[in-house]
Protein backbone atom coordinates (compact mmCIF):
# COMPACT_ATOMS: atom_id res chain seq x y z
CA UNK A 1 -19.72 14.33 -20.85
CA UNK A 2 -16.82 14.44 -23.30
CA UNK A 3 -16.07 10.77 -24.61
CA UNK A 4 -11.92 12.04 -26.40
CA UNK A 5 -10.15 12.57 -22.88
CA UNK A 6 -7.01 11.11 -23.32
CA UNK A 7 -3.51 11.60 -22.44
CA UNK A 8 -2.85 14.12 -24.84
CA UNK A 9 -6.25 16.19 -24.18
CA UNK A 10 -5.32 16.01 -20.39
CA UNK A 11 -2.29 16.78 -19.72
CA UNK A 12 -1.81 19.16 -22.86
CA UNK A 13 1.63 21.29 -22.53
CA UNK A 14 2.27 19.65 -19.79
CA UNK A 15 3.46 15.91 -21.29
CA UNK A 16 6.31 17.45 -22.37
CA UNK A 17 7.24 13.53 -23.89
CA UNK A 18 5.78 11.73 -20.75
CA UNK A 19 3.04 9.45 -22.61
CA UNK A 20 5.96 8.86 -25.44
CA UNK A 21 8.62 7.90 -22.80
CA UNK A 22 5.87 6.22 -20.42
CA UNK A 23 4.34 3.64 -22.98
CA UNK A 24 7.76 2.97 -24.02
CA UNK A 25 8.71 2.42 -20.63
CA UNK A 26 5.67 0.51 -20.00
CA UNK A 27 5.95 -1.68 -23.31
CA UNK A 28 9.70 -2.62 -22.04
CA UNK A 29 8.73 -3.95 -18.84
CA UNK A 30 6.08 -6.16 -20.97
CA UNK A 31 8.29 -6.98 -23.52
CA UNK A 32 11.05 -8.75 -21.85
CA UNK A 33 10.91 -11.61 -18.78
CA UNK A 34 11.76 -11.67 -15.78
CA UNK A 35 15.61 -12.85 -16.27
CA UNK A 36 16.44 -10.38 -18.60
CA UNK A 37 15.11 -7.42 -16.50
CA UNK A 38 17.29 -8.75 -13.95
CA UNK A 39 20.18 -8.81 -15.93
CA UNK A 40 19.28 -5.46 -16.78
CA UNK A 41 18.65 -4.11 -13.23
CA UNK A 42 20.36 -0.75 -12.88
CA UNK A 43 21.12 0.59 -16.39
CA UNK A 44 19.74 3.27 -18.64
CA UNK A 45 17.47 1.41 -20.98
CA UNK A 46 18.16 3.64 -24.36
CA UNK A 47 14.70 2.09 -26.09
CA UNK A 48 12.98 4.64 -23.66
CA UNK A 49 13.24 7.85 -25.48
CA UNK A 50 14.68 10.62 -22.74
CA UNK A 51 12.42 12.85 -20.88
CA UNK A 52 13.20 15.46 -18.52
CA UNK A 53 10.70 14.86 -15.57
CA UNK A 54 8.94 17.46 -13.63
CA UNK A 55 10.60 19.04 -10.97
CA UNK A 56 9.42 19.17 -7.36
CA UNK A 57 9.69 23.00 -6.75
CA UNK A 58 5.44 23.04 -5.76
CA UNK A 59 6.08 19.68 -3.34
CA UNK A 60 7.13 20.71 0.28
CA UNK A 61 10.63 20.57 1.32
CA UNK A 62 10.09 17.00 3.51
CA UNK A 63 9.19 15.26 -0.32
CA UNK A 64 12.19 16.47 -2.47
CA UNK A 65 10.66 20.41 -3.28
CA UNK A 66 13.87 21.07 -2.50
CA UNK A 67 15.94 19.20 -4.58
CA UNK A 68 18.07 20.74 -6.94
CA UNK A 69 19.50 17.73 -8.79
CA UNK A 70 17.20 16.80 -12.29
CA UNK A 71 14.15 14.53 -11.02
CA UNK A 72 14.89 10.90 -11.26
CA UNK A 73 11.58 9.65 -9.78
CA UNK A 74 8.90 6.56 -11.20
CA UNK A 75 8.27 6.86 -14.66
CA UNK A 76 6.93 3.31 -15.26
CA UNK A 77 6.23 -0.14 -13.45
CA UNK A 78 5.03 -3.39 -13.81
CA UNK A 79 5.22 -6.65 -11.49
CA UNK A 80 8.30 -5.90 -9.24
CA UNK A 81 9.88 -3.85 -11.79
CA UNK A 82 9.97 0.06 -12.58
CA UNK A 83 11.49 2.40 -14.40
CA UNK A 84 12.95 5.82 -13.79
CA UNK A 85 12.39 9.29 -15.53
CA UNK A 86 16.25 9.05 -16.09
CA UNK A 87 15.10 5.50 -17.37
CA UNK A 88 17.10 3.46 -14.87
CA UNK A 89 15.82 0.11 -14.00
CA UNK A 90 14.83 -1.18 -10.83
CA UNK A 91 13.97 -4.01 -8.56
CA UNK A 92 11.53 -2.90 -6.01
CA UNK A 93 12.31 -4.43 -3.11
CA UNK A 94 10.03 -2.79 -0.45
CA UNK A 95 6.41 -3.11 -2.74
CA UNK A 96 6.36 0.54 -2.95
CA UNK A 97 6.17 1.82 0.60
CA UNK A 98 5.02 -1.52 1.93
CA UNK A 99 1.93 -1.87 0.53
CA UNK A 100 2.10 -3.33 -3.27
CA UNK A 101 0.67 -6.91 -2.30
CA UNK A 102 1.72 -7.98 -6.12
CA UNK A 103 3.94 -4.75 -7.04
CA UNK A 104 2.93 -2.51 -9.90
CA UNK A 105 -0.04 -2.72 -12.14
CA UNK A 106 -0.35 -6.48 -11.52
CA UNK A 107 -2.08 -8.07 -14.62
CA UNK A 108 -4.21 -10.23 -13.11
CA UNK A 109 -6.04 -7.21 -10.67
CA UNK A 110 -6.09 -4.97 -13.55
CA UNK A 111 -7.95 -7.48 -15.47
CA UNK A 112 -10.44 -7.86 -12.53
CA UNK A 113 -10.28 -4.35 -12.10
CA UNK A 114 -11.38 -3.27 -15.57
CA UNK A 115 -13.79 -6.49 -15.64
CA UNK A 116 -15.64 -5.40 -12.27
CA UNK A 117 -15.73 -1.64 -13.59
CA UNK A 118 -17.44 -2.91 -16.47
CA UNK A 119 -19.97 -4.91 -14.55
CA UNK A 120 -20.86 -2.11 -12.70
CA UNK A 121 -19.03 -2.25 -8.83
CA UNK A 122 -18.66 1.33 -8.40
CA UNK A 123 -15.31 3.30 -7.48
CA UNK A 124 -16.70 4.94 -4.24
CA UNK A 125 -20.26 5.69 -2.51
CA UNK A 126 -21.78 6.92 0.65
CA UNK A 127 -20.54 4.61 3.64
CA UNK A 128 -23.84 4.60 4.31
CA UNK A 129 -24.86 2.64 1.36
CA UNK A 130 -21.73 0.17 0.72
CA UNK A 131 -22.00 -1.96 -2.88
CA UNK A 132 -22.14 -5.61 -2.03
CA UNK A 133 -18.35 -6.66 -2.52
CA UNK A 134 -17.83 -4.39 0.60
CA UNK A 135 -20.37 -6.43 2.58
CA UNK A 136 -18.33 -9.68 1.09
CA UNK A 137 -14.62 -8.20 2.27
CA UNK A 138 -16.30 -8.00 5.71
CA UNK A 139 -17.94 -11.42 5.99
CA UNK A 140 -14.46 -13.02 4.32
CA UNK A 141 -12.25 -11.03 7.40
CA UNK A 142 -14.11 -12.30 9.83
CA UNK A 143 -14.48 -15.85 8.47
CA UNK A 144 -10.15 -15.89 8.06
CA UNK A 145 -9.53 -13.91 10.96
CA UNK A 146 -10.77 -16.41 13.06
CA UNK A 147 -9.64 -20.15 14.15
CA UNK A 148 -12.38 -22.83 12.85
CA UNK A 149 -15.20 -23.35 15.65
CA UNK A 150 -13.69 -20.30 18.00
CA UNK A 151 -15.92 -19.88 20.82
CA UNK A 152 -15.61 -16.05 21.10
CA UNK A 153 -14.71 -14.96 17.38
CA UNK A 154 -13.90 -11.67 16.39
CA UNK A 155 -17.29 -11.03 14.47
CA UNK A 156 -17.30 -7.32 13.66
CA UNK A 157 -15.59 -5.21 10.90
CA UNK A 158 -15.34 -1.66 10.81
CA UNK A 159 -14.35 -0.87 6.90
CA UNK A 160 -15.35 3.00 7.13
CA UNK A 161 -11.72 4.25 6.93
CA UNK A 162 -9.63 4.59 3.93
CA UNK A 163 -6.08 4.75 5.92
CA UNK A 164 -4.22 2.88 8.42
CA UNK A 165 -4.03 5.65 10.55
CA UNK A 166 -7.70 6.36 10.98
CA UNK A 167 -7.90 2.63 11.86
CA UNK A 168 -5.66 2.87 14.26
CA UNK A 169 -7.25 5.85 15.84
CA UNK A 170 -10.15 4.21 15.49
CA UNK A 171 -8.98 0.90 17.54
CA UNK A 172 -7.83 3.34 20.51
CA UNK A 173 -10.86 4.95 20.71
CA UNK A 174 -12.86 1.93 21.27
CA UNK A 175 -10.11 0.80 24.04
CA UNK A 176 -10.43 4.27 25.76
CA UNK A 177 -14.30 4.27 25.53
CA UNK A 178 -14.36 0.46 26.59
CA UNK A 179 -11.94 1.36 29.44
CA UNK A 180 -14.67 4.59 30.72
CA UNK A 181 -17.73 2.40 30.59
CA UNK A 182 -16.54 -0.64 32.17
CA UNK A 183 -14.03 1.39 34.91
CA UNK A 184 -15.60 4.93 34.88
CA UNK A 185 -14.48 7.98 33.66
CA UNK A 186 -11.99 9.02 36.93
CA UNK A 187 -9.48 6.38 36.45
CA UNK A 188 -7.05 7.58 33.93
CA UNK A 189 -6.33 5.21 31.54
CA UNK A 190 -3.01 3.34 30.74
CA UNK A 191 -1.78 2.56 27.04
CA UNK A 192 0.60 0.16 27.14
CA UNK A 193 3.26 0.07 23.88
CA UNK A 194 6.43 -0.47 21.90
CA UNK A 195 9.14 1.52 21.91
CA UNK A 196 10.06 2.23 18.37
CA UNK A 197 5.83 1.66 17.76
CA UNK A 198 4.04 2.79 14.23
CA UNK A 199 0.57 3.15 14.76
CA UNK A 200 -0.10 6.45 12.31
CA UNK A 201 -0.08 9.90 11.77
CA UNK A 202 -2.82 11.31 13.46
CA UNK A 203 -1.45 13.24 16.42
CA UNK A 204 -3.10 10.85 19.19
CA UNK A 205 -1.45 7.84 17.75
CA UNK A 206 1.41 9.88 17.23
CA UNK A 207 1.95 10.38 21.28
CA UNK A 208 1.57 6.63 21.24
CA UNK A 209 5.35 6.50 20.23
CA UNK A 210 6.80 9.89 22.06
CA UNK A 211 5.74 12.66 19.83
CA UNK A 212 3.75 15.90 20.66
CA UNK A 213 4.63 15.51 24.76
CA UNK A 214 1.90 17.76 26.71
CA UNK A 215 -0.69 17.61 24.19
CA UNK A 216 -2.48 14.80 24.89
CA UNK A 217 -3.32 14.48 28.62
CA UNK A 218 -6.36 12.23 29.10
CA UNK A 219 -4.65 8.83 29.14
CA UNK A 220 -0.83 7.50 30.01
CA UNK A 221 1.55 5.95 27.97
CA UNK A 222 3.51 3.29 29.24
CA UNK A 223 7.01 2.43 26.43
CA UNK A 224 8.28 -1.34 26.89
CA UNK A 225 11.28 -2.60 25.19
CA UNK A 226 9.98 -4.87 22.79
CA UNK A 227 9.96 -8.86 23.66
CA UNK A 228 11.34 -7.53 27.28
CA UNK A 229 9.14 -10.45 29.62
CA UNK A 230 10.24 -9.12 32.88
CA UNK A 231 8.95 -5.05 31.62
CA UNK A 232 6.00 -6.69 30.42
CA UNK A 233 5.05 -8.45 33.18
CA UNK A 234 5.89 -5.31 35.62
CA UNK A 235 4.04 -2.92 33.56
CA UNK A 236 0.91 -5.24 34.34
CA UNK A 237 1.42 -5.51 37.75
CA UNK A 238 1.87 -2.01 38.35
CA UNK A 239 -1.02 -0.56 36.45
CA UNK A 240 -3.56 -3.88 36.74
CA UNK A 241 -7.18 -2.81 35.77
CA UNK A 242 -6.05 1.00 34.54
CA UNK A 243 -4.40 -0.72 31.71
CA UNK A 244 -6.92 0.26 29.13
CA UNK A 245 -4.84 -1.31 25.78
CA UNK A 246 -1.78 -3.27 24.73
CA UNK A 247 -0.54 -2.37 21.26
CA UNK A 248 1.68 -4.17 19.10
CA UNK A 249 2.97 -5.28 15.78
CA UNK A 250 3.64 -8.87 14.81
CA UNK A 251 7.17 -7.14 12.96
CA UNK A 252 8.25 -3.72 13.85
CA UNK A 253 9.11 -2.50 10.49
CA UNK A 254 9.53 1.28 11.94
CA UNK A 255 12.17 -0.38 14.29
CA UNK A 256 14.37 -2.25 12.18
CA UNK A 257 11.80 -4.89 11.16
CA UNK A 258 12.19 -6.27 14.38
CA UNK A 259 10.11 -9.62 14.99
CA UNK A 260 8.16 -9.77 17.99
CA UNK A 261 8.17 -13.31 20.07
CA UNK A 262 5.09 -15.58 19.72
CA UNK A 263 5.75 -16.41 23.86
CA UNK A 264 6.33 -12.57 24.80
CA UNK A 265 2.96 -11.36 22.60
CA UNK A 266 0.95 -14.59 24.23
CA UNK A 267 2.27 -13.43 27.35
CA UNK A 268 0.77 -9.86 26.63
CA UNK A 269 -2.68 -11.61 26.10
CA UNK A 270 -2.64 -13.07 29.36
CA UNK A 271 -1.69 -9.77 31.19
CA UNK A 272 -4.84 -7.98 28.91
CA UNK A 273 -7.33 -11.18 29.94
CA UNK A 274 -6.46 -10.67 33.30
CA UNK A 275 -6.26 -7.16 34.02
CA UNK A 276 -9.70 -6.66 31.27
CA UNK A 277 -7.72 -4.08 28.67
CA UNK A 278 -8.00 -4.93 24.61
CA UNK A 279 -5.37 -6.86 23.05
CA UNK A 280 -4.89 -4.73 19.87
CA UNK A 281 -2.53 -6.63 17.06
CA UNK A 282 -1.58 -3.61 14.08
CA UNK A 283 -1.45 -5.69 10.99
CA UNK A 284 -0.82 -2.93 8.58
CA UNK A 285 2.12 -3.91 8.20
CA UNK A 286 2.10 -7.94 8.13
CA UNK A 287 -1.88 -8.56 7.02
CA UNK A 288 -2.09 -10.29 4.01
CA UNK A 289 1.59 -11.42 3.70
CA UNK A 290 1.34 -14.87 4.07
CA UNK A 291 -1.03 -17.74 3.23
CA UNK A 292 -2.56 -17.43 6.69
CA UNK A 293 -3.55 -13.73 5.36
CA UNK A 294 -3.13 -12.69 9.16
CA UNK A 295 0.36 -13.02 11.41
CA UNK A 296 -1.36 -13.82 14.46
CA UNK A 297 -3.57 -16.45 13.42
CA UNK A 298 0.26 -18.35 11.72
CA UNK A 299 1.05 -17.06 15.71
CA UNK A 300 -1.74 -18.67 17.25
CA UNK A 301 -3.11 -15.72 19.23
CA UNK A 302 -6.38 -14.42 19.70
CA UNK A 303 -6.46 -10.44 20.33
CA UNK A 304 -9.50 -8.39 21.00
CA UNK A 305 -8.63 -5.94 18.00
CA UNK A 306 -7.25 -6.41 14.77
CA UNK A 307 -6.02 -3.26 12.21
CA UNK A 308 -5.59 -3.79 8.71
CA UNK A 309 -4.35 -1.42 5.79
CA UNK A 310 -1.62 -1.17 3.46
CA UNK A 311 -1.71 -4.82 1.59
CA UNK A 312 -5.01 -5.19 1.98
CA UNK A 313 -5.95 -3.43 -1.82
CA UNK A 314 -2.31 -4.14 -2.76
CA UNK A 315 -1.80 -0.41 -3.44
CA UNK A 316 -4.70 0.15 -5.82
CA UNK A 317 -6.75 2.46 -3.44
CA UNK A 318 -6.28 2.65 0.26
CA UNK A 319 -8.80 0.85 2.30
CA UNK A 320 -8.14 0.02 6.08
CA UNK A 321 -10.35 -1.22 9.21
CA UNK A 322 -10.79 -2.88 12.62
CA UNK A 323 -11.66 -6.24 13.20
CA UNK A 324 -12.91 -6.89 16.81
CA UNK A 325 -16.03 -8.43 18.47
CA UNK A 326 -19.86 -7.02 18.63
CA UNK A 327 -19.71 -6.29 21.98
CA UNK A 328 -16.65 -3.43 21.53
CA UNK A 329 -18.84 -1.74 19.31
CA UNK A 330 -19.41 0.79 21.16
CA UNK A 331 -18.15 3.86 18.84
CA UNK A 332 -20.97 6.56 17.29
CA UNK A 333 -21.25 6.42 13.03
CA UNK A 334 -19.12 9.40 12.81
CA UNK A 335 -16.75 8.67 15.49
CA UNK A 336 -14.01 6.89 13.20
CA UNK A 337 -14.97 7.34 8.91
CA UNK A 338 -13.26 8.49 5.72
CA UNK A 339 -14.43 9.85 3.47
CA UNK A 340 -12.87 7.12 1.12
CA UNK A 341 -13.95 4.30 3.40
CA UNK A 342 -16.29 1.95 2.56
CA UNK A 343 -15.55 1.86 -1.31
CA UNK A 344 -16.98 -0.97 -3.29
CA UNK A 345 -13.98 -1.44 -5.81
CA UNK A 346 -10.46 -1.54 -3.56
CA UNK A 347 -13.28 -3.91 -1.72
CA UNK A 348 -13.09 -6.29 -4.76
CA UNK A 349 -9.50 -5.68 -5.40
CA UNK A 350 -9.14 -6.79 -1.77
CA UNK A 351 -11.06 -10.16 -2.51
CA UNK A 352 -9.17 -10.87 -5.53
CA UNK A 353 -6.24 -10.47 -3.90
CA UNK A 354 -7.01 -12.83 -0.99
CA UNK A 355 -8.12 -15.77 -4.15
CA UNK A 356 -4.66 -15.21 -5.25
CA UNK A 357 -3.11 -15.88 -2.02
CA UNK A 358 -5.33 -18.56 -1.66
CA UNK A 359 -3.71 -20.18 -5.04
CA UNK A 360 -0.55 -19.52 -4.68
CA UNK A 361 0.03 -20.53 -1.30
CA UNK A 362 2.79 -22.51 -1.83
CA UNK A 363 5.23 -20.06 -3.90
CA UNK A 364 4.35 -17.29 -0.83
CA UNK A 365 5.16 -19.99 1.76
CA UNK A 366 8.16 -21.30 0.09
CA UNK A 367 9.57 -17.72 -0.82
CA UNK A 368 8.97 -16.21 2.59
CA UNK A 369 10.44 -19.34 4.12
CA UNK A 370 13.66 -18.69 1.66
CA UNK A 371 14.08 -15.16 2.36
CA UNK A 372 14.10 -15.83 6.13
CA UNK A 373 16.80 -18.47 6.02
CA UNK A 374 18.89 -16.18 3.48
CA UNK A 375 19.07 -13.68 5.71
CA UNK A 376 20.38 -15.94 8.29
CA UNK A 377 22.78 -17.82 6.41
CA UNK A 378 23.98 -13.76 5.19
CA UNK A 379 24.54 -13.40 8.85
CA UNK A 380 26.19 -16.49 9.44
CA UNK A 381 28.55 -16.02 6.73
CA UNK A 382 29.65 -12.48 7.49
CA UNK A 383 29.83 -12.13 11.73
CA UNK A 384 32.17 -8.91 11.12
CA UNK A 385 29.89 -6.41 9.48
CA UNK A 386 26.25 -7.97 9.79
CA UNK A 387 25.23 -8.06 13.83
CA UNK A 388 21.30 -10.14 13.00
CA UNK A 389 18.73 -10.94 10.64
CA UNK A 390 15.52 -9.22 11.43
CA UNK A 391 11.87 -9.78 10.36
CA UNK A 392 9.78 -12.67 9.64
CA UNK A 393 8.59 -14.33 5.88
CA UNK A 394 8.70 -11.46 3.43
CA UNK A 395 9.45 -8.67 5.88
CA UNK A 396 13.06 -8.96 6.70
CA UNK A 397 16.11 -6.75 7.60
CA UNK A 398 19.71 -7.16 7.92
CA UNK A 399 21.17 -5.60 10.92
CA UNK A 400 24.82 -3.90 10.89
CA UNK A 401 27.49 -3.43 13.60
CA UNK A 402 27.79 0.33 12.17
CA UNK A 403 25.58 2.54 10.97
CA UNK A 404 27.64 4.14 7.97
CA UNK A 405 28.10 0.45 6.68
CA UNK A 406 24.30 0.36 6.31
CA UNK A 407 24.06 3.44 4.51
CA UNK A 408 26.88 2.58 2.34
CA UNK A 409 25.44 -1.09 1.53
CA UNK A 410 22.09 0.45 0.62
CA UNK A 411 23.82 2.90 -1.31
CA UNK A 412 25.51 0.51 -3.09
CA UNK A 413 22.59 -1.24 -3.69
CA UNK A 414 20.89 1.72 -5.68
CA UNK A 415 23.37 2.00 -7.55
CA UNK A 416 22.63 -1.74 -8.89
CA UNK A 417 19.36 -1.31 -9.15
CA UNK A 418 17.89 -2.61 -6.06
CA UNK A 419 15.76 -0.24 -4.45
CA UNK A 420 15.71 -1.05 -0.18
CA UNK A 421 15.52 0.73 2.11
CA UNK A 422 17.69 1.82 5.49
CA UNK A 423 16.63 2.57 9.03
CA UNK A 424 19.43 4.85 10.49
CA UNK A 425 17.33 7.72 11.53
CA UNK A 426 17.23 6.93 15.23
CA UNK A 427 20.34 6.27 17.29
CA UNK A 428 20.70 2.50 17.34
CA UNK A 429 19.64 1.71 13.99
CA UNK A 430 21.58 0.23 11.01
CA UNK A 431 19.20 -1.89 9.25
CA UNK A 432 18.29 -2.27 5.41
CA UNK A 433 14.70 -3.54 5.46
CA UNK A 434 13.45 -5.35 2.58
CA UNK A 435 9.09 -6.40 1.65
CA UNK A 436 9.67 -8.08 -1.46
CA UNK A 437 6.45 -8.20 -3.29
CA UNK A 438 4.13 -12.04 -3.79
CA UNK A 439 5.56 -11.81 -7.00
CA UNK A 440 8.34 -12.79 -6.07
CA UNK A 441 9.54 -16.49 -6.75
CA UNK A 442 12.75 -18.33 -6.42
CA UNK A 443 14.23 -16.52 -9.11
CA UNK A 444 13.70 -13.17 -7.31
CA UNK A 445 14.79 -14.45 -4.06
CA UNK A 446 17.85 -16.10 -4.99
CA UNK A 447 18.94 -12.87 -6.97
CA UNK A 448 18.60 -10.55 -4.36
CA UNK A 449 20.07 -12.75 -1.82
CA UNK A 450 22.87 -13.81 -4.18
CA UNK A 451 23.81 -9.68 -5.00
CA UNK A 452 23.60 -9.15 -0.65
CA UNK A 453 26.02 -11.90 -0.79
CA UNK A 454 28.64 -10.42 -3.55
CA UNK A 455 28.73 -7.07 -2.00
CA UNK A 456 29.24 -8.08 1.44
CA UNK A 457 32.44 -10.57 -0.46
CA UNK A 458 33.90 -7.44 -1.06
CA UNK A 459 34.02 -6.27 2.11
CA UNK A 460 33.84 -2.44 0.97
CA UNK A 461 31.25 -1.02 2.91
């Protein structure tokens, strides 16, 4: 095997000045603290030398192949911090597309990284022969997942899937096959979910939220407003022991980072319990963003089926699975697996990111607690253009009374450097939604909250 790959070997004619402007770019972000990024936070950084990008011509139209402007898209990164091929800096305040646990190239998991590499954990395998720090991730879920001394804990992990929407698929398949060989195969099931749900991209999961009507015909979907008691309670009563599933997640980030109620998702765990369908809790979204690593054990609840993803490798290689109990394992080997799933090193990036939640607990707790209140006092403080504070901890949103003044606030955001992002896709919305990274500290916090704050002062949306 050739021993001189390198940058220049690789990519050849095509660097085109990438590595020079990338380790510049790189060496910038190390170079200078947190403060004076800040300060810096939307300019063109001139110690970068300029570099054209690569254009998006090959990429299909629905990720920028048709954009005709230059490409202005990630050149560098590093904590919470990243850097543009037009070498504009940035403030990522969504951890990448919700999954960055720590942001970019964290040091201290790239130091475990290279360190476990070294020792030998392997990048991938068979899932039929998983390296010991899988085995660990598994036996460390099910120990935090549960409440100390729980009489009926969820016991089994199923880590064979590298994305959150194979999990998910995954999860409904062991409701639907639960539902046939404890009702029969004649009743037709019931799925029970959230209007506004995210549960994947595979076409079943897919119908979950409205999509692809016709297609799938083998079970119903029932749509609840979410936190609506009285719909809840009648969609029970009406279907009973056809209900199959209840789906939800702790914070509806598809749907404005809306927070579900503790009292409306304990009430869905009663209706499950009594009726005999799986309480299934999607933590893809909130798993692993907060000292309790899970939402619904900071919620108190108990659900039959747990999905995790995103945060859980903190963006260094996607790893996702089910937590649930030994007796719903009732799916085939081959009935839910990746490829991907199963490998040993995101496994160990996924333990050493749950030792530094466990140590800094405090900063995570105090930050999410900060962001939350901020939001509030943002809505408080401005009753005319902001209509709520969404979210909960480090997933939050700030709700408009009209839509173009949510575009034009995130807009104006960019421009400053803060990358956010803005549901107004679907009629209704107007929310910029936020995920700062565990990075973040008081610093970070009171920035961003303190720049929400000035624009909204000049009431210019």
């Amino acid at each position: 095997m050739s021993s001189l790959l390198n940058m220049e070997t690789v990519l050849g004619d095509l660097d085109s000045g990438f590595t020079q402007a990338l380790g510049a770019g790189d060496q910038y972000l190390a170079d200078h603290s947190e403060a004076e990024l800040l300060a810096q936070l939307g300019r063109e950084i001139d110690a970068i030398p300029a570099w054209e990008g690569v254009d998006k011509r090959v990429l299909q139209a629905s990720f920028g192949g048709n954009q005709q402007t230059a490409p202005d898209d990630l050149l560098a990164g590093r904590g919470l911090f990243y850097l543009t091929e037009q070498r504009r800096l940035f403030l990522d305040c969504t951890s990448g597309h919700y999954q960055m646990l720590w942001g970019y190239n964290p040091p201290d998991l790239s130091a475990a990284v290279a360190t476990a590499a070294r020792t030998g954990v392997i990048w991938d395998n068979h899932s039929n022969i998983p390296q010991a720090p899988l085995k660990w991730l598994a036996h460390r879920l099910v120990a935090l997942g549960n409440a100390p001394r729980e009489k009926d804990p969820l016991d089994t992990v199923l880590l064979g899937v590298c994305t959150g929407s194979v999990a998910c698929a995954a999860a409904l398949k062991i409701q639907l096959r639960v539902f046939e060989q404890t009702r029969g195969s004649r009743k037709v099931p019931v799925i029970v979910a959230l209007e506004g749900n995210y549960h994947g991209t595979d076409m079943v999961p897919q119908f979950m939220r409205g999509m692809w009507p016709g297609l799938v015909e083998r079970f119903q979907m029932v749509m609840l407003p979410p936190n609506d008691a009285e719909a809840l309670g009648r969609a029970f009563r009406k279907h009973g022991t056809r209900v199959a599933g209840f789906w939800a997640e702790p914070v509806m980030m598809n749907r404005e980072a809306l927070a579900l109620d503790p009292d409306y998702l304990r009430l869905a765990q009663h209706g499950c319990r009594e009726t005999g369908a799986l309480l299934c809790l999607d933590e893809i979204q909130t798993g692993f963003w907060q000292p309790e690593v899970f939402q619904y054990r900071a919620l108190g609840l108990q659900p039959d089926l747990v999905v995790l993803g995103k945060g859980m490798t903190a963006g260094f290689h996607p790893l996702a699975g089910v937590l649930f109990r030994h007796r719903h394992d009732v799916l085939a080997q081959y009935d839910a697996i990746s490829t991907n799933g199963s490998a040993a090193l995101p496994a160990f990036v996924a333990l050493a990111s749950l030792e530094l939640i466990r140590e800094r607990a405090a900063q995570i707790r105090a930050a999410a607690q900060r962001i939350q209140q901020g939001f509030q006092a943002l809505v408080d403080e401005f009753p005319e253009p902001l209509e709520a504070a969404h979210g909960r901890g480090h997933l939050a949103g700030l709700k408009f009374r009209e839509v173009e003044d949510a575009r034009r606030f995130q807009r104006q955001l960019l421009e400053d450097g803060l990358w956010t992002r803005v549901h107004a896709y679907h009629e209704g919305h107007r929310t910029v939604l936020t995920k700062l990274g565990l990075l973040a500290d008081q610093t970070v916090v009171g920035f961003l909250l303190a720049r929400f704050r000035k624009l909204l002062k000049k009431g210019k949306l």
